[in-house]
Protein backbone atom coordinates (compact mmCIF):
# COMPACT_ATOMS: atom_id res chain seq x y z
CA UNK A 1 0.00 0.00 0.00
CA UNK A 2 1.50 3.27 -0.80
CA UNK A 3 0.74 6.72 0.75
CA UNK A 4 -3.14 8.03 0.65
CA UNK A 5 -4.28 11.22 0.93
CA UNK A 6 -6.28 12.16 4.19
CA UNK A 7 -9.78 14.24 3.82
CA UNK A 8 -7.75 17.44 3.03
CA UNK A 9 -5.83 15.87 0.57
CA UNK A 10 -2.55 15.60 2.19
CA UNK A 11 -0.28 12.42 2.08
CA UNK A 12 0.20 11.01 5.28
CA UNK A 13 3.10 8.47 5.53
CA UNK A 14 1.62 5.47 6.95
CA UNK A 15 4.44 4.41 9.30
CA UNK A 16 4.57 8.07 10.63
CA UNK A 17 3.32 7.95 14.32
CA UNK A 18 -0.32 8.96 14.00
CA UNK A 19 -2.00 12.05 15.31
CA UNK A 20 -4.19 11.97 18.27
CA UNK A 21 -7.07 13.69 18.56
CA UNK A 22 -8.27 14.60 21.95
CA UNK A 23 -11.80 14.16 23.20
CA UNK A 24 -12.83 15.29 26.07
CA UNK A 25 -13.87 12.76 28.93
CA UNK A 26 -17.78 12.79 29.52
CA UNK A 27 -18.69 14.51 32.76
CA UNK A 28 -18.23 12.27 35.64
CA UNK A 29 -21.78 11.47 37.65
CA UNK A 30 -20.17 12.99 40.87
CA UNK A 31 -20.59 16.11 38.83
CA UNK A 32 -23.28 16.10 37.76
CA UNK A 33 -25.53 14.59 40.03
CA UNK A 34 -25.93 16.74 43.48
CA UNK A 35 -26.65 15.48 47.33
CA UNK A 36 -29.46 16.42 49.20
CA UNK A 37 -28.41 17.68 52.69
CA UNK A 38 -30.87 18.78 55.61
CA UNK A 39 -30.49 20.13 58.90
CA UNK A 40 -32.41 20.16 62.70
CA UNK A 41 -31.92 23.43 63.66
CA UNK A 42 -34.12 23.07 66.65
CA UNK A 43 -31.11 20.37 67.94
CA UNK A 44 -28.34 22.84 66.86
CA UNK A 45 -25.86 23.84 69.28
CA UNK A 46 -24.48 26.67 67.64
CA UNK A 47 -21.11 25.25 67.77
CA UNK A 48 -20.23 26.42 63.82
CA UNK A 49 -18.31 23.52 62.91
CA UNK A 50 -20.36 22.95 59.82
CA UNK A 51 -19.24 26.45 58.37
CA UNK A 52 -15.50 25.92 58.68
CA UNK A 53 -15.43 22.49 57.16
CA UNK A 54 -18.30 23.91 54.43
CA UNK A 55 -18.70 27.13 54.12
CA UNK A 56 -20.23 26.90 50.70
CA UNK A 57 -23.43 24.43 52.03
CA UNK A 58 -23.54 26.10 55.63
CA UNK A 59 -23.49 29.38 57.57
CA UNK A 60 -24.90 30.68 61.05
CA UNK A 61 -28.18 32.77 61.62
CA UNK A 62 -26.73 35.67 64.62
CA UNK A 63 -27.27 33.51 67.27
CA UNK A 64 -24.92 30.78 65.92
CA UNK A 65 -27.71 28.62 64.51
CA UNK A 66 -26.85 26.63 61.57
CA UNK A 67 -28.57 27.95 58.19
CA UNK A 68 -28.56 25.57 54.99
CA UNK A 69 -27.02 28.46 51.81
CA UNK A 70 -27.63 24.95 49.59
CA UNK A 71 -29.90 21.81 50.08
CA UNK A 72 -28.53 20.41 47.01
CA UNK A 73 -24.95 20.89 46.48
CA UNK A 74 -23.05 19.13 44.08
CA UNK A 75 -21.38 15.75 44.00
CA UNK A 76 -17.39 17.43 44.68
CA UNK A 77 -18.79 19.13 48.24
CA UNK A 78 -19.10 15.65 49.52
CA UNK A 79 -16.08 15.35 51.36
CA UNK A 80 -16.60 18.58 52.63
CA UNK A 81 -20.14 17.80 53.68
CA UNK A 82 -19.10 14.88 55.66
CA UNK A 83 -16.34 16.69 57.65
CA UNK A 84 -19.11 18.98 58.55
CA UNK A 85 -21.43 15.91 59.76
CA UNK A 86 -18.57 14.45 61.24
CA UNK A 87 -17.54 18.32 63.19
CA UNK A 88 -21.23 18.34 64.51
CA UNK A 89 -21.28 17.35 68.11
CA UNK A 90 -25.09 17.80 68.06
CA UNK A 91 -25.68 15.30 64.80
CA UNK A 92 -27.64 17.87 62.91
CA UNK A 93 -26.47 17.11 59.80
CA UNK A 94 -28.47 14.69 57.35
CA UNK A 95 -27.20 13.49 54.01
CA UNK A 96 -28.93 11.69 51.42
């Protein structure tokens, strides 16, 4: 077989290394799918570990009381989410 012309009509030499062509990876589920996290604020202790360990999912009302910024947040908070159940000494947390 001798040399044959790609779709522009260039000659590729066969033995040449060929090119690669890059396609981008589907997204991954954990990033697309999101969590669904809920709180007991009438058992929270106002002890604000939730907001250091996810400040994106959790914040404190001005008497320290734990306030939910997002019910839903995506797949990549997770380990974030679960330090914040795990810094809760009053187990408000719930993740499902």
């Amino acid at each position: 077989m001798g040399d044959q012309p790609d779709g522009a009509g260039r000659v590729r030499d066969p033995a040449a290394t060929p090119e690669l062509t890059v396609v981008p990876a589907p997204p991954a589920a954990r990033d697309v799918e999101n969590m669904k996290v809920s709180i007991d604020k009438d058992k929270c202790i106002a002890s604000g570990g939730c907001v250091f360990a996810a400040p994106e999912v959790f914040d404190q009302d001005d008497d320290g009381i734990v306030v939910l910024l997002d019910g839903n947040p995506p797949e990549n908070q997770r380990p974030r989410v679960t330090e914040a159940i795990d810094a809760c000494p009053a187990a408000v947390i719930g993740l499902g």
